[in-house]
Every structure is written in C-alpha cells, then in structure tokens.
C-alpha atoms as a PDB file:
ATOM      1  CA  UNK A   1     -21.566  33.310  -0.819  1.00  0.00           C
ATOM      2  CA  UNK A   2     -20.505  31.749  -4.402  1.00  0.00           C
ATOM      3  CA  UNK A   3     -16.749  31.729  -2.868  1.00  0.00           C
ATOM      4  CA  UNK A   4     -17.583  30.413   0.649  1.00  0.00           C
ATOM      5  CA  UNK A   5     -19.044  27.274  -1.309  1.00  0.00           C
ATOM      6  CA  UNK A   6     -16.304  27.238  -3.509  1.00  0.00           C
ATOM      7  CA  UNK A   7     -13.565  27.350  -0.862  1.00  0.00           C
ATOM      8  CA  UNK A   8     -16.009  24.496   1.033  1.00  0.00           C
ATOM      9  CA  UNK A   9     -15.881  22.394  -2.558  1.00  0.00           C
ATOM     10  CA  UNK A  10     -12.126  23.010  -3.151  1.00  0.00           C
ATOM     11  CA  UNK A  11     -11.087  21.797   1.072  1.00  0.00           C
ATOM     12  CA  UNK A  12     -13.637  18.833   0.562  1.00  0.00           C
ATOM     13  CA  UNK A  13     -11.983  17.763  -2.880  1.00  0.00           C
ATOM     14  CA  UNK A  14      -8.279  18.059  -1.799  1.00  0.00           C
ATOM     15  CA  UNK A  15      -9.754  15.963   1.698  1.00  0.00           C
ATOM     16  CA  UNK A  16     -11.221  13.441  -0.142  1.00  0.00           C
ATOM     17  CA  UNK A  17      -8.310  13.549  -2.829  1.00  0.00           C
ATOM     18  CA  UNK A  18      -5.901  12.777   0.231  1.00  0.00           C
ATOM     19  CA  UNK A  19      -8.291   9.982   1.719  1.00  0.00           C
ATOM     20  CA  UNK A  20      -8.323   8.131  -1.552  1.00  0.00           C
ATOM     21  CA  UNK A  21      -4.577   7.694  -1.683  1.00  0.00           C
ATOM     22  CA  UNK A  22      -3.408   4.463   0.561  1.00  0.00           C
ATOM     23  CA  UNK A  23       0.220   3.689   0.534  1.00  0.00           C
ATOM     24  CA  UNK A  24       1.004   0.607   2.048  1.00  0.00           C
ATOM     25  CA  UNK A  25       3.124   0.794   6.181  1.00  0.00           C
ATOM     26  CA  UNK A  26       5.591  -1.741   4.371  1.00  0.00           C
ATOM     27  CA  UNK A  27       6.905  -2.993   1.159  1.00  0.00           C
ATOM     28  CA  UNK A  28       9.989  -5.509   0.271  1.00  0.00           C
ATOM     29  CA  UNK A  29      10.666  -6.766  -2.754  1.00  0.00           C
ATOM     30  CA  UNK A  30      13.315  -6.474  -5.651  1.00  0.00           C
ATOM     31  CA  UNK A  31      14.340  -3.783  -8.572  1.00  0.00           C
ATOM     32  CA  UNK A  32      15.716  -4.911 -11.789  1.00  0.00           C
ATOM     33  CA  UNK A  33      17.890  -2.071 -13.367  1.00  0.00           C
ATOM     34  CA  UNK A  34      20.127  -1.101 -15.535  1.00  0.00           C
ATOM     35  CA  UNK A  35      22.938   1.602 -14.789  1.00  0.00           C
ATOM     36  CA  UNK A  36      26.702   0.889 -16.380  1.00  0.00           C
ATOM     37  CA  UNK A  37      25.636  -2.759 -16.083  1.00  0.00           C
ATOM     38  CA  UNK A  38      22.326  -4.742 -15.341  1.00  0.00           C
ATOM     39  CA  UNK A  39      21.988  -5.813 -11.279  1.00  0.00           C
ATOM     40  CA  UNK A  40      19.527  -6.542  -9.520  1.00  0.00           C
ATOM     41  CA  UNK A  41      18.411  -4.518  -5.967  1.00  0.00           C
ATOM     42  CA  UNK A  42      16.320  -5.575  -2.907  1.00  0.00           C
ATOM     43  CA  UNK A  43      14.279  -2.679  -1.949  1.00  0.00           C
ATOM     44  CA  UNK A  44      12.054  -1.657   1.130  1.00  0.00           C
ATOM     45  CA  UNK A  45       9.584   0.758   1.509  1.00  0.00           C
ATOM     46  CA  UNK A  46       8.507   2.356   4.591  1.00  0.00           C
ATOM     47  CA  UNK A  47       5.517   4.982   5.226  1.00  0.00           C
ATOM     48  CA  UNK A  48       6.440   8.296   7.005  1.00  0.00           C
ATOM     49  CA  UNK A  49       2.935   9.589   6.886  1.00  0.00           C
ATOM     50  CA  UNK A  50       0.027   9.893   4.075  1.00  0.00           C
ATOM     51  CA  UNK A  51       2.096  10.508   1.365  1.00  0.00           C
ATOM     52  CA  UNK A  52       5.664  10.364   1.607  1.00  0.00           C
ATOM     53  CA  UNK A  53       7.829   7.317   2.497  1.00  0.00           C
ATOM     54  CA  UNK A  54      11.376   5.961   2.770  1.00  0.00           C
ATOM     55  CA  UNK A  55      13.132   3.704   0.418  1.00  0.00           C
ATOM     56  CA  UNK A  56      16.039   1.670   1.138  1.00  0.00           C
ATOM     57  CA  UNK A  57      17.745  -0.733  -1.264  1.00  0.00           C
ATOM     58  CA  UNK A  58      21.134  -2.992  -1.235  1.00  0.00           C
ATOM     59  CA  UNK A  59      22.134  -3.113  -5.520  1.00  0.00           C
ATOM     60  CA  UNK A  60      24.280  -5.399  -7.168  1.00  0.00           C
ATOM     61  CA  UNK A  61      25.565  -4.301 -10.429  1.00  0.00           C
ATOM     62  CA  UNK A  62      27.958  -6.078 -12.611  1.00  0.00           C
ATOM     63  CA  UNK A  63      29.557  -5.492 -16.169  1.00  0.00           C
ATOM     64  CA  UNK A  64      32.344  -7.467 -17.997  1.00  0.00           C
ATOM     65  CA  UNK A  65      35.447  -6.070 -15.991  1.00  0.00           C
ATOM     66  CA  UNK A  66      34.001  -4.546 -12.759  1.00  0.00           C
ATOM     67  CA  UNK A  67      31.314  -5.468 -10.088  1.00  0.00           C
ATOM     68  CA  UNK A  68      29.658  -2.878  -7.281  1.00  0.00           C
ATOM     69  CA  UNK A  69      27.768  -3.224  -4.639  1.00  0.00           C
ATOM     70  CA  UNK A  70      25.579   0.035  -3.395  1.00  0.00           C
ATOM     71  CA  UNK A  71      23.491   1.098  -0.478  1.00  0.00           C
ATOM     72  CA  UNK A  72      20.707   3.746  -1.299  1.00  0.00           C
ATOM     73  CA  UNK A  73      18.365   5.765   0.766  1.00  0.00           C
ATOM     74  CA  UNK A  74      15.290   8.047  -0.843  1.00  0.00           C
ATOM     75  CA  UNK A  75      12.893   9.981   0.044  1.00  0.00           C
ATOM     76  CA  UNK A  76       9.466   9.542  -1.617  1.00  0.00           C
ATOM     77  CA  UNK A  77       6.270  11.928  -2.230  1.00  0.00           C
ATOM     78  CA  UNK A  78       3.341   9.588  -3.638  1.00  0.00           C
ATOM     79  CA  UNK A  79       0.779  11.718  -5.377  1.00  0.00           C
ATOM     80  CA  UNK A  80      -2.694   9.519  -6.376  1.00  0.00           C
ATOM     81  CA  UNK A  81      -3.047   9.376 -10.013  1.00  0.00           C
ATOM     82  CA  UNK A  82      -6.579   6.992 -10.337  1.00  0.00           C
ATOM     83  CA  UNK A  83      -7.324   3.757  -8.533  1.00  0.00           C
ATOM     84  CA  UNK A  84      -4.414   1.603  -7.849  1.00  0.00           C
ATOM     85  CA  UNK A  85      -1.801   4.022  -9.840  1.00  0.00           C
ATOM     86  CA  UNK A  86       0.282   6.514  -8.194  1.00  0.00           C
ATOM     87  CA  UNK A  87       3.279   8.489  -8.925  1.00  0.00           C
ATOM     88  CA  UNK A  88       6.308   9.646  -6.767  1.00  0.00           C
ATOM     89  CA  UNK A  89       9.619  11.435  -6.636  1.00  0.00           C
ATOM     90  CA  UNK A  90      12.374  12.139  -4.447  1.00  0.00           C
ATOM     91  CA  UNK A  91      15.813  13.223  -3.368  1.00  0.00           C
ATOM     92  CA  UNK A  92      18.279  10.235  -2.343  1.00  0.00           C
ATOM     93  CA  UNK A  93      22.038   9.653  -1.486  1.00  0.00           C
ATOM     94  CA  UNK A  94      24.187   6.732  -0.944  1.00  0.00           C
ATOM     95  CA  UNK A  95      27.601   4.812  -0.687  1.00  0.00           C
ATOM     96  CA  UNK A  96      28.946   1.972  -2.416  1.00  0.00           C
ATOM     97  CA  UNK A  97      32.187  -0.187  -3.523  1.00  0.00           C
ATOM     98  CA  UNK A  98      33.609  -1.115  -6.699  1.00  0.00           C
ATOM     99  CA  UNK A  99      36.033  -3.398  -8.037  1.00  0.00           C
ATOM    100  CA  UNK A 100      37.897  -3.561 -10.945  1.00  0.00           C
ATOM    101  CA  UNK A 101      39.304  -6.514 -12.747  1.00  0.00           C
ATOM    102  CA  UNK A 102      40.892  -5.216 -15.620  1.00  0.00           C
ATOM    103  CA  UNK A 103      42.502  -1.949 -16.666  1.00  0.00           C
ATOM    104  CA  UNK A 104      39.719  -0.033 -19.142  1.00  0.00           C
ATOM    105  CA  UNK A 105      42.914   2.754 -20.256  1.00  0.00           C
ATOM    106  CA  UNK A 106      46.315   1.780 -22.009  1.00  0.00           C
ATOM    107  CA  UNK A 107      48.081  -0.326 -21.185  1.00  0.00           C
ATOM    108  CA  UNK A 108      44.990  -2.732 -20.959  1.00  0.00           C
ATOM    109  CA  UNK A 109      46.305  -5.013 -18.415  1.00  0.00           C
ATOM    110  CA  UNK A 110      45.109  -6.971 -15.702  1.00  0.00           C
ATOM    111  CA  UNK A 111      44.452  -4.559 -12.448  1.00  0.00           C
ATOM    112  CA  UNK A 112      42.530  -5.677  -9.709  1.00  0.00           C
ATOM    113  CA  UNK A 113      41.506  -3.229  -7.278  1.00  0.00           C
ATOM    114  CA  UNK A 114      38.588  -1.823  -5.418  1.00  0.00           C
ATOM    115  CA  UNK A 115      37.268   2.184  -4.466  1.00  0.00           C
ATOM    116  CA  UNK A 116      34.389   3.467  -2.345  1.00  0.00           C
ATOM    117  CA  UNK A 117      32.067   6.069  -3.529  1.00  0.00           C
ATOM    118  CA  UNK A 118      29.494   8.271  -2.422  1.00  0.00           C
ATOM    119  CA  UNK A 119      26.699   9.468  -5.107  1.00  0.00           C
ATOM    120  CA  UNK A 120      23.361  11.686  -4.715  1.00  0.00           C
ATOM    121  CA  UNK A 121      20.258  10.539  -6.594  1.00  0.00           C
ATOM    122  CA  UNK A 122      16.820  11.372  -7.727  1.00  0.00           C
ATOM    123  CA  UNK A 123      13.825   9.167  -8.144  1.00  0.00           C
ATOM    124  CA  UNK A 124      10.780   9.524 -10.366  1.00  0.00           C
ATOM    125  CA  UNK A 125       8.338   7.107 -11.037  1.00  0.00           C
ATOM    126  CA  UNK A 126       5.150   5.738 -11.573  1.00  0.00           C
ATOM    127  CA  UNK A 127       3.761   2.596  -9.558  1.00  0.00           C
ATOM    128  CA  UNK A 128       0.308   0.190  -9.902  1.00  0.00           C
ATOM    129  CA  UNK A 129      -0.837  -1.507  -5.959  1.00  0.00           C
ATOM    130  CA  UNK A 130      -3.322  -4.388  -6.888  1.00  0.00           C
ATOM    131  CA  UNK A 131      -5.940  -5.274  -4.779  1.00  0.00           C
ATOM    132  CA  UNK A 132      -3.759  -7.802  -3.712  1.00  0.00           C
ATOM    133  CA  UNK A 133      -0.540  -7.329  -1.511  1.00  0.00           C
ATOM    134  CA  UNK A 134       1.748  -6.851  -4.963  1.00  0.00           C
ATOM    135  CA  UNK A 135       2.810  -3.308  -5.683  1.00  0.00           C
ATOM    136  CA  UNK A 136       4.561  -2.912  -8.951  1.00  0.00           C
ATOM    137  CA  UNK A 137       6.274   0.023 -10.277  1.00  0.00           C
ATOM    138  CA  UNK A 138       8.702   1.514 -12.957  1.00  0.00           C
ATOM    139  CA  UNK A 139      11.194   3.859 -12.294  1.00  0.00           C
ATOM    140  CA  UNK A 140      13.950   7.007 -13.195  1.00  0.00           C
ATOM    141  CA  UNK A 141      17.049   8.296 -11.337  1.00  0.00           C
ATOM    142  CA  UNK A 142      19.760  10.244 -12.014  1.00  0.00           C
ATOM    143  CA  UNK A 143      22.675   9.636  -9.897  1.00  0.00           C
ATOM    144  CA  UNK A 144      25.961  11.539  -9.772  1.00  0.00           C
ATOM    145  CA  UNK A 145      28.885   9.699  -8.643  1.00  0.00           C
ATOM    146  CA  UNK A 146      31.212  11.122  -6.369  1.00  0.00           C
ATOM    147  CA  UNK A 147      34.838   9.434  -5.833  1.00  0.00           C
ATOM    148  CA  UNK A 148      34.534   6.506  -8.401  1.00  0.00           C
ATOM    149  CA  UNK A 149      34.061   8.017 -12.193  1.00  0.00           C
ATOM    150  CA  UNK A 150      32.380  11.523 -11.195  1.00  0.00           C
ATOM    151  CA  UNK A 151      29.676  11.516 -13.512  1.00  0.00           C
ATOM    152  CA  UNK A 152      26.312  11.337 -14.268  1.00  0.00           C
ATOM    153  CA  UNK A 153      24.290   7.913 -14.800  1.00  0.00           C
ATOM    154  CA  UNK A 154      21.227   7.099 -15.533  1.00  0.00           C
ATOM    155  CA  UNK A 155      19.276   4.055 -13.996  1.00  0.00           C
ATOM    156  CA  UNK A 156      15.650   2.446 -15.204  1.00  0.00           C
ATOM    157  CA  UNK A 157      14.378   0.365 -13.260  1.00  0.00           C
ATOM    158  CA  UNK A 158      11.443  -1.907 -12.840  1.00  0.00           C
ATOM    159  CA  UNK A 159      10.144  -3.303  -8.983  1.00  0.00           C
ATOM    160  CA  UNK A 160       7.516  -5.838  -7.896  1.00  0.00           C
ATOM    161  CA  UNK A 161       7.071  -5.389  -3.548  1.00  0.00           C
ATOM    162  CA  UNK A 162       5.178  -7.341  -1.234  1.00  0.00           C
ATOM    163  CA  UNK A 163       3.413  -4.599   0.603  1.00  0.00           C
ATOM    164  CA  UNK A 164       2.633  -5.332   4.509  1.00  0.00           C
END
C-alpha cells in the first residue's frame, strides 16, 4: 500500500512538474556574443512540444582583419528550474562564410579572400520569461569548426526574445 501511494505521489509530482513549465510557441529577438570576435545574432525560437524547441539564428561576427557571417540550427530541452527560470541544452550544427582581409602568418601582407565552413555546436544555458512577453537568457556553446581553422571555440552569449 505505502508504494502504491508513493508511485501515485511520484506520477502526480513529475505531472504537475511538467504542467508548471510553459515555454512560449514563438520567440525572436537578438544574442550578443562573443566567439573570435564580438557580433551580434538574431535568433528564433520555436516550440516542438512541452519541453524541447528549435533555435535558429543568422550571426555576424567581426574582428580586426576578418568578418563571418553564420547560420545555426539547435535543438533545445527546457527543464523548469522555479517560476519564470528555466534551463536548457542541446546539440546544434551549422554553415557559415568568412573573409579575410589581411594575412595573420608571414609574410603579413594584404590577402583578401573568403572560405565556407561547416561547424557542430552545443548549447547550455539558463533563461528568465517575465510575466511579460520578454524572455531573457544567458548562454554556453562549444563549437568545432570544420573547413575554416578546425578548432574548438567557445561562445557566451547573452539574448533578450519577444516571445509570441
């Protein structure tokens, strides 16, 4: 009898666990990071269910002698932390272009030119939805470059969305 209630206590918590975590049908918005250069990113969010969603974002990222443009796509488990805060993480990929105005090796010369890439990606992070439509969050991935530098980087970043 004690574990038939328990079971009955442990399916009610995890329902009303699952019932208490909202994630919005839509968010847009932008993501300030930093990854070999700070750029900023305009990000949406879309629910697949409960608690998991897709995340799509177009980055611009710029240092002193190159610029690059990438397109990312992630996939997102939210977990319910208390109130408003949840966190989430997820396996990503994407594709981008850089281009280089100067030569970084000797002979440092002048060398413009431009090469695609392809990377994989992580995300973990921690996010705050108010009680009105503003979902702010703060963020981790990884990303290893595939094509253009093949290596690891690391990129923090910090989001305010519009959720809808």
């Amino acid at each position: 009898m004690k574990k038939s209630i328990l079971i009955v206590l442990l399916i009610a918590g995890f329902g009303w666990q699952a019932s208490s975590q909202e994630i919005s049908k839509n968010a847009i918005g932008l993501r300030l990071s930093e990854s070999d250069g700070f750029g900023p990113e305009v990000n949406y969010q879309r629910a697949l269910g409960d608690n998991n969603r897709l995340e799509l974002g177009l980055a611009w990222h710029s240092k002193r002698y190159w610029d690059a443009v990438k397109l990312t796509g992630i996939y997102q488990w939210i977990w319910n932390i208390d109130g408003g805060f949840n966190w989430y993480a997820g396996p990503g990929a994407g594709v981008g272009l850089v281009s280089y105005d100067y030569n970084d090796y000797p002979p440092y010369r002048r060398d413009d030119k431009s090469e695609a890439f392809a990377f994989i990606t992580g995300d973990v992070g921690i996010e705050y939805s108010f009680d009105f439509p503003l979902l702010v969050s703060f963020d981790f991935r990884p990303q290893a470059n595939f094509g253009y530098r093949e290596n690891v980087s690391f990129d923090v970043g910090l989001s305010a969305r519009y959720q809808f």
